[in-house]
C-alpha atoms as a PDB file:
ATOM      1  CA  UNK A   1      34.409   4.480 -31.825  1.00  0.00           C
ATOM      2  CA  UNK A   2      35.740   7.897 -32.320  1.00  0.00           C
ATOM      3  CA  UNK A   3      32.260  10.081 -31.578  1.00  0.00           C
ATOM      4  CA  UNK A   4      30.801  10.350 -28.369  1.00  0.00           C
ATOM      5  CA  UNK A   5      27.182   8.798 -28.163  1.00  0.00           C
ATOM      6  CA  UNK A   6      24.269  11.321 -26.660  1.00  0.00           C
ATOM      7  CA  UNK A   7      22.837  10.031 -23.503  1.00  0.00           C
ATOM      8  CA  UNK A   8      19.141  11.538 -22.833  1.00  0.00           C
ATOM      9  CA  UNK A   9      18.310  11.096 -19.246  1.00  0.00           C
ATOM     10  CA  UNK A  10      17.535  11.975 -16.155  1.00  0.00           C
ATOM     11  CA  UNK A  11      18.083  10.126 -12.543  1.00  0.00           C
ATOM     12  CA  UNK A  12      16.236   7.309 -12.550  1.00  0.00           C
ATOM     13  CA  UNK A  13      16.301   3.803 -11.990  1.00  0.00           C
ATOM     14  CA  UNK A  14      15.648   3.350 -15.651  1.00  0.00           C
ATOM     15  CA  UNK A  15      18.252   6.084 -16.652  1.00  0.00           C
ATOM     16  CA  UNK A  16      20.746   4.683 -14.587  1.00  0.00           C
ATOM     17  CA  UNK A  17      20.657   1.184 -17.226  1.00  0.00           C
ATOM     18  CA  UNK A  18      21.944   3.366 -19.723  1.00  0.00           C
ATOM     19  CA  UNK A  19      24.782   5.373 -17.648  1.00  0.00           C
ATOM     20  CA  UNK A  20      25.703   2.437 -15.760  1.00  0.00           C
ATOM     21  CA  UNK A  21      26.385   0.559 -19.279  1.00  0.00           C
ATOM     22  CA  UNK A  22      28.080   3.570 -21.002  1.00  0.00           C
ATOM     23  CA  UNK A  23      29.801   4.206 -17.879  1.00  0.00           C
ATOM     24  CA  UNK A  24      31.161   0.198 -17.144  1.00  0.00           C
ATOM     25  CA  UNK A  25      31.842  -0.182 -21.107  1.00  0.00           C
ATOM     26  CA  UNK A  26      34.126   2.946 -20.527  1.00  0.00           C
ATOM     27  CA  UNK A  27      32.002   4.743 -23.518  1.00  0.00           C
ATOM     28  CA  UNK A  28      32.220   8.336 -24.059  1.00  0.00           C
ATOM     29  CA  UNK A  29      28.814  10.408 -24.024  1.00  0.00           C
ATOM     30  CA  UNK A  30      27.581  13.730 -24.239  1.00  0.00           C
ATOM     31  CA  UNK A  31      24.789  13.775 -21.625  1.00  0.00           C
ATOM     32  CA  UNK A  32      21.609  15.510 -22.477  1.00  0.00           C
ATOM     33  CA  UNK A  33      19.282  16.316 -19.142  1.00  0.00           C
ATOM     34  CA  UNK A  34      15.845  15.262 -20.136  1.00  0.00           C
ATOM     35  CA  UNK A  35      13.549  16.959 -16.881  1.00  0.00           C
ATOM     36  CA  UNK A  36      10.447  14.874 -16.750  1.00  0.00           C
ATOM     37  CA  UNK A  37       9.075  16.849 -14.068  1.00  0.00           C
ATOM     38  CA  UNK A  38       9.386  19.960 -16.212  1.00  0.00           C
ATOM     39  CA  UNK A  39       8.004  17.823 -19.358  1.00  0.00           C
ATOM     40  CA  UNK A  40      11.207  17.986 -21.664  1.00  0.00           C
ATOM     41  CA  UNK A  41      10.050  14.349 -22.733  1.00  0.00           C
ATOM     42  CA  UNK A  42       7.341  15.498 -24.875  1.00  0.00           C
ATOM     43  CA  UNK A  43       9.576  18.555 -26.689  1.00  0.00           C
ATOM     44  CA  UNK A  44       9.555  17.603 -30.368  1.00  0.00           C
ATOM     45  CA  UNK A  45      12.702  17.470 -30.702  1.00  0.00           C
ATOM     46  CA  UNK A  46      12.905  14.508 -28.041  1.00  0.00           C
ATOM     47  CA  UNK A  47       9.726  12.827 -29.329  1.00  0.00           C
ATOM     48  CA  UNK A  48      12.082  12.317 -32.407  1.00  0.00           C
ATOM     49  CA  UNK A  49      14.631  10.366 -30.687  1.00  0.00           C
ATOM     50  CA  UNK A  50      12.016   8.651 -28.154  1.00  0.00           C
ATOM     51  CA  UNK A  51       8.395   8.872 -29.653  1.00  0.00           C
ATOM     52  CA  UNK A  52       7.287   6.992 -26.361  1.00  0.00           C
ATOM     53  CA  UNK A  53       8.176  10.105 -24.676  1.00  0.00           C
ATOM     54  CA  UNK A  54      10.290   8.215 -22.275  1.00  0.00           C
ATOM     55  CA  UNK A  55      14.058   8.419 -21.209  1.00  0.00           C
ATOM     56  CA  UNK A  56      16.277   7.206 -21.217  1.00  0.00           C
ATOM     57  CA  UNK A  57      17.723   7.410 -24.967  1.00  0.00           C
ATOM     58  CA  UNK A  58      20.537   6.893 -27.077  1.00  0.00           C
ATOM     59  CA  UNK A  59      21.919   8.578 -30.354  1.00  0.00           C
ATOM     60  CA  UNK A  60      25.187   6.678 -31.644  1.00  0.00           C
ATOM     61  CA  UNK A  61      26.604   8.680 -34.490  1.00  0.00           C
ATOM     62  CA  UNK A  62      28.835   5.445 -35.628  1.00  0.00           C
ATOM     63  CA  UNK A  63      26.109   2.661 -35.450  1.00  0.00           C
ATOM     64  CA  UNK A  64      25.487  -0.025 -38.547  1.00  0.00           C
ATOM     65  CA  UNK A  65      26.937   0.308 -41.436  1.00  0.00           C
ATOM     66  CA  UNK A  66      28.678   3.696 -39.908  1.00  0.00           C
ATOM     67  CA  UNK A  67      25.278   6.012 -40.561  1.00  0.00           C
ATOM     68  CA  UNK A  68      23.734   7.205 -37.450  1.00  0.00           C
ATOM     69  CA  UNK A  69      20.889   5.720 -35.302  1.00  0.00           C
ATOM     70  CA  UNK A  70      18.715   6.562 -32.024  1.00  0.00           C
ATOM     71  CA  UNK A  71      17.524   3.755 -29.847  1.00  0.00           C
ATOM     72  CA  UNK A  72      14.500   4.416 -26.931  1.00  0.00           C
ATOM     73  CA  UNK A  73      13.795   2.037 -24.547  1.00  0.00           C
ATOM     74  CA  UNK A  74      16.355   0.786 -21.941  1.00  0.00           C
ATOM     75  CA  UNK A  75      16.520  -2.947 -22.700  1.00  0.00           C
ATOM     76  CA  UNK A  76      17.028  -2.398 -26.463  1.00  0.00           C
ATOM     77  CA  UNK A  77      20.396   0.158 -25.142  1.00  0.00           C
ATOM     78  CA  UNK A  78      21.695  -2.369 -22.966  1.00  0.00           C
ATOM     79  CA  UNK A  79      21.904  -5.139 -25.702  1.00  0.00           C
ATOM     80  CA  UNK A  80      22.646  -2.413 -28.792  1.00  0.00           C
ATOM     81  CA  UNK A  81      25.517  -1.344 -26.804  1.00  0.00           C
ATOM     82  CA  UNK A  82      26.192  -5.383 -25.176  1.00  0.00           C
ATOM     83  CA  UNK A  83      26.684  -6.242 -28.786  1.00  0.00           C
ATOM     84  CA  UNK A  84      28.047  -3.305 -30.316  1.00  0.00           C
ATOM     85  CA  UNK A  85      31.338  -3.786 -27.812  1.00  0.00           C
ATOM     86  CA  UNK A  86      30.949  -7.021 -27.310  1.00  0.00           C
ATOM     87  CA  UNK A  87      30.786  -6.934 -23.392  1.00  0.00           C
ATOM     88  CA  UNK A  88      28.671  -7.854 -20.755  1.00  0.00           C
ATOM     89  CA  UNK A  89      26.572 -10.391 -22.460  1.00  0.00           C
ATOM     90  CA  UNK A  90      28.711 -13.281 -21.616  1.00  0.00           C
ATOM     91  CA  UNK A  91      30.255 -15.873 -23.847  1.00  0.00           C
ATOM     92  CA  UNK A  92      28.263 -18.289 -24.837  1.00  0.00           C
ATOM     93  CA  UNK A  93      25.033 -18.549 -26.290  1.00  0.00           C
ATOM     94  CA  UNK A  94      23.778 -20.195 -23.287  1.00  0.00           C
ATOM     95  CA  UNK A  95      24.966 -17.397 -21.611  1.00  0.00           C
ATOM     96  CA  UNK A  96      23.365 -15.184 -23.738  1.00  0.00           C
ATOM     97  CA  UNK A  97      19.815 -16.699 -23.390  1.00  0.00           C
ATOM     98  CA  UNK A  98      20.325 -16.206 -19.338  1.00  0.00           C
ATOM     99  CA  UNK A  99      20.919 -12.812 -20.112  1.00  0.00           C
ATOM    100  CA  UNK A 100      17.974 -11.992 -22.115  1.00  0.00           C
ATOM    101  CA  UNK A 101      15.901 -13.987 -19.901  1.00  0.00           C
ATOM    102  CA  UNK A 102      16.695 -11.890 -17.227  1.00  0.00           C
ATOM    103  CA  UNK A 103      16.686  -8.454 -18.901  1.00  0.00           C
ATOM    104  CA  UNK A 104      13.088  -9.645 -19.991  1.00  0.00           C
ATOM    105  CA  UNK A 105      12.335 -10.214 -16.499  1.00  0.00           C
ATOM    106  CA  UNK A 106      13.115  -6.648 -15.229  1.00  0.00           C
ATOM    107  CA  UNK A 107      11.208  -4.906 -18.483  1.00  0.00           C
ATOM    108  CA  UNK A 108       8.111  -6.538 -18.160  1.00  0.00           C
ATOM    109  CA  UNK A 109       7.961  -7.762 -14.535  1.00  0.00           C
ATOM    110  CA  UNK A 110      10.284  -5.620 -11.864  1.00  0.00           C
ATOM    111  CA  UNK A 111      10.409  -2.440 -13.395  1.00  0.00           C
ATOM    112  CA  UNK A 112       6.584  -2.308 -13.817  1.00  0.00           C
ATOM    113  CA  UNK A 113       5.779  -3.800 -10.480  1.00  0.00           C
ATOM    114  CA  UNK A 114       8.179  -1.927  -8.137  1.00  0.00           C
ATOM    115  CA  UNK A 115       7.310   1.393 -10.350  1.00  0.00           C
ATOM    116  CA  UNK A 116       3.531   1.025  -9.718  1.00  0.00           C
ATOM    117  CA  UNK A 117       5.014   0.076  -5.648  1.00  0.00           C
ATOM    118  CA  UNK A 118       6.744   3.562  -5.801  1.00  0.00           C
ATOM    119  CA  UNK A 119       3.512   5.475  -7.107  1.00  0.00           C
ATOM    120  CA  UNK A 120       0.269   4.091  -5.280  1.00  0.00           C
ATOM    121  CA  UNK A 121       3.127   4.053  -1.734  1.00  0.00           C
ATOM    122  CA  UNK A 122       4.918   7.374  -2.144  1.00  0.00           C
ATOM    123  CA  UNK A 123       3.211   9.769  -4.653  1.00  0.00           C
ATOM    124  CA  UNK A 124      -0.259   8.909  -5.338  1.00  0.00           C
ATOM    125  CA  UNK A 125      -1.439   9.363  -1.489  1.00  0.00           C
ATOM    126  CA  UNK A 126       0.398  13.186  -1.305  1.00  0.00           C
ATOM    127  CA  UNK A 127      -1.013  14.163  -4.274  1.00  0.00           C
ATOM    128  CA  UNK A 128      -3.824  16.733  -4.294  1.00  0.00           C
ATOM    129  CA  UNK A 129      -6.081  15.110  -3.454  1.00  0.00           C
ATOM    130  CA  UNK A 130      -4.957  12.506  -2.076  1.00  0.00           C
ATOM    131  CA  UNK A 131      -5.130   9.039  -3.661  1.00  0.00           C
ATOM    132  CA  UNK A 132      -4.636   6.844  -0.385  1.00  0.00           C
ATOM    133  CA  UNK A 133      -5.769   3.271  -2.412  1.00  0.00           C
ATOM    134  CA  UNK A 134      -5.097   0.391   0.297  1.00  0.00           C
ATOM    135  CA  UNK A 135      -6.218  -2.258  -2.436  1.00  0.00           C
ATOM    136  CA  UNK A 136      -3.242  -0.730  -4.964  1.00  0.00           C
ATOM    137  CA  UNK A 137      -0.744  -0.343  -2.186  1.00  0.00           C
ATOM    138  CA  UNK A 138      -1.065  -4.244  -1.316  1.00  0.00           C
ATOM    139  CA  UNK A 139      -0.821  -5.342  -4.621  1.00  0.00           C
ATOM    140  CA  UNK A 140       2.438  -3.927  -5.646  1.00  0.00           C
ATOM    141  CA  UNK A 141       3.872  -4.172  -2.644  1.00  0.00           C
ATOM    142  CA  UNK A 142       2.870  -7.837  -2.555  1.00  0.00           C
ATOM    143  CA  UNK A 143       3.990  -8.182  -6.237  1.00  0.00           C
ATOM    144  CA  UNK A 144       7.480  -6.799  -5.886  1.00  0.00           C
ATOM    145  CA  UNK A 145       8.321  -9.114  -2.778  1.00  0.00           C
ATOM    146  CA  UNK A 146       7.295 -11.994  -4.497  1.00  0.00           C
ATOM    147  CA  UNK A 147       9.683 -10.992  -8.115  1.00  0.00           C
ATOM    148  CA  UNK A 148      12.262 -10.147  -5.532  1.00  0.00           C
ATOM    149  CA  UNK A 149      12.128 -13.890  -3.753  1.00  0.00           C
ATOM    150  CA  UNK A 150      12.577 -15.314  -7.060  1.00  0.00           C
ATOM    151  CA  UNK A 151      15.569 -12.822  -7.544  1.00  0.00           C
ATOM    152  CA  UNK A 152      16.879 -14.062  -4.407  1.00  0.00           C
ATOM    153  CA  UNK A 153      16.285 -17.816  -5.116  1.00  0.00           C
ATOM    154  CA  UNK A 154      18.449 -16.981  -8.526  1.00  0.00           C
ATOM    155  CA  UNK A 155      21.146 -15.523  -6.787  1.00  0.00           C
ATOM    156  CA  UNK A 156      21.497 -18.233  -4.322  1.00  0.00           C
ATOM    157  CA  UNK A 157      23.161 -20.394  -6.977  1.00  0.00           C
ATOM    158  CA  UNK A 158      24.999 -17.681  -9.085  1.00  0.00           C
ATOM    159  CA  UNK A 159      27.046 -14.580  -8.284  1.00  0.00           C
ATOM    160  CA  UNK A 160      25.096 -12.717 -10.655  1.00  0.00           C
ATOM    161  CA  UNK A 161      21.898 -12.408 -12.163  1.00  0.00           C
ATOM    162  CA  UNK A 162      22.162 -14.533 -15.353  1.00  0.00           C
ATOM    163  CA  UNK A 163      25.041 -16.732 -13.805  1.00  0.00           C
ATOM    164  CA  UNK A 164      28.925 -16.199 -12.508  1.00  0.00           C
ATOM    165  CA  UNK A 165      29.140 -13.059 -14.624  1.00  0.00           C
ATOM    166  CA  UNK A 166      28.233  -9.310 -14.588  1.00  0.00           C
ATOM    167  CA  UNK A 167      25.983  -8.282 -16.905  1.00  0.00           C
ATOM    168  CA  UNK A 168      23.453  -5.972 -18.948  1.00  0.00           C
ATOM    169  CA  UNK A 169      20.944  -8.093 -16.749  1.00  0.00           C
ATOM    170  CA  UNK A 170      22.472  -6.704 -13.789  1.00  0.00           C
ATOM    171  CA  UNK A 171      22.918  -3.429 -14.605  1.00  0.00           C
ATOM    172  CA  UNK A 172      19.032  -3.228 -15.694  1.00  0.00           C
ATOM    173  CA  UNK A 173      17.564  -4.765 -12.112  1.00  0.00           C
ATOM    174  CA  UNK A 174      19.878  -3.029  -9.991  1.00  0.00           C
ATOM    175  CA  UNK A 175      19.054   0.508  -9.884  1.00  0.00           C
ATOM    176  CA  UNK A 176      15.812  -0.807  -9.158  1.00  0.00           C
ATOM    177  CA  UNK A 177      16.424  -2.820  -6.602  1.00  0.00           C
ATOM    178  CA  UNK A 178      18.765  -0.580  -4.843  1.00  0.00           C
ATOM    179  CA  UNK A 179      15.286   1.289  -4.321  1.00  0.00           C
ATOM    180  CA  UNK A 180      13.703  -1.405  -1.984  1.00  0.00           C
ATOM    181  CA  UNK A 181      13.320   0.630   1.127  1.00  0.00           C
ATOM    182  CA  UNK A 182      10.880   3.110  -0.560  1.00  0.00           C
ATOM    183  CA  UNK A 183       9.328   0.005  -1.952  1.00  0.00           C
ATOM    184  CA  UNK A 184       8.655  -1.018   1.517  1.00  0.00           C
ATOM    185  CA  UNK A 185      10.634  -4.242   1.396  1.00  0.00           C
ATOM    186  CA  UNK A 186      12.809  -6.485   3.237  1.00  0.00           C
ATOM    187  CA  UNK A 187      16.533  -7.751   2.649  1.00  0.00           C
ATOM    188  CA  UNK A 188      15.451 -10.172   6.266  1.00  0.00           C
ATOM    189  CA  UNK A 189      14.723 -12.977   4.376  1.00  0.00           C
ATOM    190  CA  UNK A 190      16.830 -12.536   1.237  1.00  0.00           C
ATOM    191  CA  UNK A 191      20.562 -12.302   1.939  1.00  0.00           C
ATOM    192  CA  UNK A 192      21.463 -13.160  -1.684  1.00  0.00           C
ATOM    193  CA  UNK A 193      20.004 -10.264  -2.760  1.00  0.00           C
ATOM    194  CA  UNK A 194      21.493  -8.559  -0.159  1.00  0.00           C
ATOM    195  CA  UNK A 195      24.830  -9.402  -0.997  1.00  0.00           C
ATOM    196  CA  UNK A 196      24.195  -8.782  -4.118  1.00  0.00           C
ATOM    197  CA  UNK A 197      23.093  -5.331  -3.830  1.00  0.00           C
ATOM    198  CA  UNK A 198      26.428  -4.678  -2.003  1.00  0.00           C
ATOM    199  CA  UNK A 199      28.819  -6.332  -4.682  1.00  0.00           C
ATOM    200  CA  UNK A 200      27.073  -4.206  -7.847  1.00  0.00           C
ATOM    201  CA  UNK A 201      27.162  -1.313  -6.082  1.00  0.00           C
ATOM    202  CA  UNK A 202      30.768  -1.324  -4.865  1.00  0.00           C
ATOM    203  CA  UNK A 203      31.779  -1.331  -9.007  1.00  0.00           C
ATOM    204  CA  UNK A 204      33.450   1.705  -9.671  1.00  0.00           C
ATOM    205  CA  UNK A 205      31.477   1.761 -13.224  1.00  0.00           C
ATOM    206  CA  UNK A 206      28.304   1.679 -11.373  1.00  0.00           C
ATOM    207  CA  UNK A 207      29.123   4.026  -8.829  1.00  0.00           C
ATOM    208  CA  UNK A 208      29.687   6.784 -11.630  1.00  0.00           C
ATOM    209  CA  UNK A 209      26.816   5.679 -13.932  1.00  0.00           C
ATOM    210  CA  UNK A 210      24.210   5.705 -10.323  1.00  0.00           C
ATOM    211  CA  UNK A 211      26.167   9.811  -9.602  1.00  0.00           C
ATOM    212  CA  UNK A 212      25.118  11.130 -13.658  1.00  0.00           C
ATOM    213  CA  UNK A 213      23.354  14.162 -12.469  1.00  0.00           C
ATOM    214  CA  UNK A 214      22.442  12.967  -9.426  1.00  0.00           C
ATOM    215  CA  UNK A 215      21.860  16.437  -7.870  1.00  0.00           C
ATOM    216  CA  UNK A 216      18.833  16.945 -10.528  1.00  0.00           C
ATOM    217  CA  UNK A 217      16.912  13.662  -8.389  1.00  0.00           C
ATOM    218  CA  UNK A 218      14.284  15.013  -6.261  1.00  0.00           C
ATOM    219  CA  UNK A 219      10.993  14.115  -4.569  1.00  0.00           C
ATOM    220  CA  UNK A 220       7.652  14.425  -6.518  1.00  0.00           C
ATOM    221  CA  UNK A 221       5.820  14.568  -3.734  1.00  0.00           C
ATOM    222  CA  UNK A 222       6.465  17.889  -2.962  1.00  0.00           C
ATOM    223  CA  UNK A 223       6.036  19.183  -6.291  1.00  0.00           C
ATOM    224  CA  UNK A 224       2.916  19.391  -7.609  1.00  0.00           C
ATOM    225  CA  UNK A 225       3.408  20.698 -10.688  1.00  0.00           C
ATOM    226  CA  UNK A 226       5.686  17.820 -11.502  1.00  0.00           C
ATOM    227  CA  UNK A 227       3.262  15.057  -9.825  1.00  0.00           C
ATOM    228  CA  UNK A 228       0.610  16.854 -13.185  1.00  0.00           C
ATOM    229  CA  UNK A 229       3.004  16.165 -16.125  1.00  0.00           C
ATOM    230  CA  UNK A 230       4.300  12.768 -14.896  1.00  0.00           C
ATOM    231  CA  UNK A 231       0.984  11.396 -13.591  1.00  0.00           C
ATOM    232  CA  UNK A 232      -1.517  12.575 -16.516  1.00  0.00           C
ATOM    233  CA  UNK A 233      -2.069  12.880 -19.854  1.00  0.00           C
ATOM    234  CA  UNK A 234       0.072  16.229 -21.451  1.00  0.00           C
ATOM    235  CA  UNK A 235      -2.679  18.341 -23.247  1.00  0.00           C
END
């Protein structure tokens, strides 16, 4: 791997999959700032690369059979780029079905659940007006403490997520998780997860893929302009 991959992103927990795993695989990249608060995810030039208008994204300029190819959503990244250096999806193929159990797990449950925790807590009730929805705040908040007891319950018998081995799986629930607070959990009750927080984030490779641009992260809530192109339909 001679060429440098393109990175589109911007500071997120789901942008931080992708520059977590280029950054641990020791990959080189050419990052390309993708401002969802400004709307750069719906340029057509982007749409292209991601047509669900959503970082982050991938180009590799040396993918199969040596011809170019873009890849959108952050799961599919983590295992194109698991496979492509053969690292971080363990060694077996037992291995490899904790993995993907566990990457599935963050893509359709934690992701969703603490992202929906973050917007009916944080940014729906400042935005203009307000959209204080008690119901919607319990739910989520609710939802994300239960997937994060049955995080905790996994990590009480392994060191990592899909067993005694870092992983894609890790790197995609982390940045997430490292978010609790504003999720309005607890660590109280689950010191696995706790420790586990503290032993992914003390990896060097994580610690540069979580600092990508990490000057460009603000708070939605006090933009309102942003809170329109993230939170409704572009015209």
């Amino acid at each position: 791997m001679t060429q440098p991959f393109d990175l589109y992103f911007w500071p997120t927990p789901n942008g931080w999959k992708a520059s977590i795993a280029l950054e641990e695989m020791e990959l080189p990249y050419t990052l390309h700032l993708i401002d969802i608060g400004a709307g750069d995810q719906f340029k057509p030039a982007f749409l292209k690369i991601s047509p669900n208008n959503r970082m982050p994204a991938i180009v590799d300029h040396e993918g199969p059979d040596g011809t170019p190819i873009s890849i959108f959503e952050s799961g599919a990244i983590l295992q194109y780029l698991a496979r492509k250096t053969g690292q971080f999806y363990g060694t077996t193929e037992r291995d490899r079905i904790s993995v993907d159990q566990w990457l599935m797990w963050q893509m359709g449950g934690l992701g969703p659940m603490a992202g929906q925790a973050h917007h009916f807590l944080k940014y729906a009730p400042a935005m203009d007006p307000p959209n204080d929805l008690p119901y919607a705040k319990d739910r989520y908040r609710k939802e994300t403490a239960r997937l994060y007891g049955v995080l905790d319950g996994q990590l009480a018998k392994h060191e990592f997520v899909a067993g005694d081995f870092f992983s894609i799986a890790d790197m995609s629930i982390w940045g997430w998780a490292s978010l609790w607070e504003g999720q309005q959990q607890t660590l109280d009750d689950k010191p696995h997860m706790a420790r586990w927080l503290e032993t992914v984030g003390a990896r060097p490779g994580v610690q540069r893929g979580r600092a990508v641009a990490a000057e460009k992260r603000g708070d939605f809530r006090k933009d309102a302009q942003a809170q329109k192109t993230l939170f409704t339909k572009p015209e």
